[in-house]
C-alpha atoms as a PDB file:
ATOM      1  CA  UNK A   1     122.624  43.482 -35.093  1.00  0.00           C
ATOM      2  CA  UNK A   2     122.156  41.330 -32.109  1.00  0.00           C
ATOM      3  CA  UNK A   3     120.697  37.817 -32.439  1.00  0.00           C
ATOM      4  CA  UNK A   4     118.555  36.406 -30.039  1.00  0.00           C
ATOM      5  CA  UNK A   5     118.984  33.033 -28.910  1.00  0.00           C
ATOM      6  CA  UNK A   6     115.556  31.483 -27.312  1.00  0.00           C
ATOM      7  CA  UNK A   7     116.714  28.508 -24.717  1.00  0.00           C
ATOM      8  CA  UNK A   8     114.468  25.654 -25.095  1.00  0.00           C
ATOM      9  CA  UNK A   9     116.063  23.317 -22.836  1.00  0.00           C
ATOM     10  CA  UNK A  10     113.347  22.335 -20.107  1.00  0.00           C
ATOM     11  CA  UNK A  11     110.294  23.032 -22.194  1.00  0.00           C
ATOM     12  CA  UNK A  12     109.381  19.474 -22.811  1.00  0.00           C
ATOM     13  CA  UNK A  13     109.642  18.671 -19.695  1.00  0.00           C
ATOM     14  CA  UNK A  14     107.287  21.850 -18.286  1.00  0.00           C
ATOM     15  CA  UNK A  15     104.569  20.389 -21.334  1.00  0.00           C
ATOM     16  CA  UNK A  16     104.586  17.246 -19.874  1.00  0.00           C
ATOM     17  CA  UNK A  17     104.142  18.658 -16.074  1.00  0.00           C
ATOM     18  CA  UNK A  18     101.196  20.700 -18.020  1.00  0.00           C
ATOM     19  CA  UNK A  19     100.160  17.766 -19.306  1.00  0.00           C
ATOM     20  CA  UNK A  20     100.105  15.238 -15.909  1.00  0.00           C
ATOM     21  CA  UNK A  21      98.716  17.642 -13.686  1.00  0.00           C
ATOM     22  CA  UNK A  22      95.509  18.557 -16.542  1.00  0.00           C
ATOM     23  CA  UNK A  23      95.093  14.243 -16.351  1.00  0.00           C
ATOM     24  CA  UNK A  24      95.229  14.694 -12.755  1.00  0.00           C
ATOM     25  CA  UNK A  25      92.506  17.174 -12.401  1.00  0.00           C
ATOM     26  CA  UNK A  26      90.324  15.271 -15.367  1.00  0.00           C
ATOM     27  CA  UNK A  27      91.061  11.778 -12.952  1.00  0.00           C
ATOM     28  CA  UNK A  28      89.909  13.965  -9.653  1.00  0.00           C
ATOM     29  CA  UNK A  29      86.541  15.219 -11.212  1.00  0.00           C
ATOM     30  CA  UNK A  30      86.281  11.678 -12.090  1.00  0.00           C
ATOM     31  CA  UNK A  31      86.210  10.558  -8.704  1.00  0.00           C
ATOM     32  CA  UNK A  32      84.164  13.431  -7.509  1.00  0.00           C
ATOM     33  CA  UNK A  33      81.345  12.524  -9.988  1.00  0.00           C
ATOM     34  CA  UNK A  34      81.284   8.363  -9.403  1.00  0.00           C
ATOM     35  CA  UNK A  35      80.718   9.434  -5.831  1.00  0.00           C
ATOM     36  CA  UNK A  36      77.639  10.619  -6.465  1.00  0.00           C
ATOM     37  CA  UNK A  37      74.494   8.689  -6.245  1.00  0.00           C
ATOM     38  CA  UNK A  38      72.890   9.399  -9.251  1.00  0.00           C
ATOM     39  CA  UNK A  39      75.783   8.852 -11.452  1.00  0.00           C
ATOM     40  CA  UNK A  40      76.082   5.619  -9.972  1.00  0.00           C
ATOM     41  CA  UNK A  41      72.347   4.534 -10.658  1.00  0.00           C
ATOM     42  CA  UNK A  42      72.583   5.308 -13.901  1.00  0.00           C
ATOM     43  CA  UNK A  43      75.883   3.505 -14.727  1.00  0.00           C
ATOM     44  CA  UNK A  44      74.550   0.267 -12.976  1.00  0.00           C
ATOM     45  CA  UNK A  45      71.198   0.950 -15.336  1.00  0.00           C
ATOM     46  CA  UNK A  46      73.363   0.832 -17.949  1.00  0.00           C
ATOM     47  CA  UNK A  47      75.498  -2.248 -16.968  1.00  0.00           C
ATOM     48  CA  UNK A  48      72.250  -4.284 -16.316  1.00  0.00           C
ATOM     49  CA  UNK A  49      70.914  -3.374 -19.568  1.00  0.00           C
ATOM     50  CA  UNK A  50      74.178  -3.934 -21.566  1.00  0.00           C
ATOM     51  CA  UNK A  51      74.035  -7.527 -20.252  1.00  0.00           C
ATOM     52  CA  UNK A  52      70.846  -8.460 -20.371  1.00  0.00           C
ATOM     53  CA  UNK A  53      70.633  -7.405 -24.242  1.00  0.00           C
ATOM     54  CA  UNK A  54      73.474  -9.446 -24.592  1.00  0.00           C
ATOM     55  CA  UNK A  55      72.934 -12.438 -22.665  1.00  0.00           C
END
């Protein structure tokens, strides 16, 4: 009967690579959609009336 043996060594290291480059995509869309002019608006609409409800 032969037994195999399944090498591990490196996988938590390739999950983490997963991992960082996913974040790294997520961060670039990010900065694709602040760019944009409309996002913008509506986050500084936002801003202004988050402080002047509290204030």
């Amino acid at each position: 009967m032969t037994k195999l043996i399944l090498d591990e060594r490196g996988s938590a290291t390739a999950e983490y690579a997963v991992a960082t480059m996913a974040a790294v995509g997520f961060a670039g869309l990010l900065v694709v959609l602040l760019r944009g002019q409309e996002v913008r608006a509506m986050l500084t609409d936002l801003i202004k009336r988050a402080l002047s409800t509290a204030g």
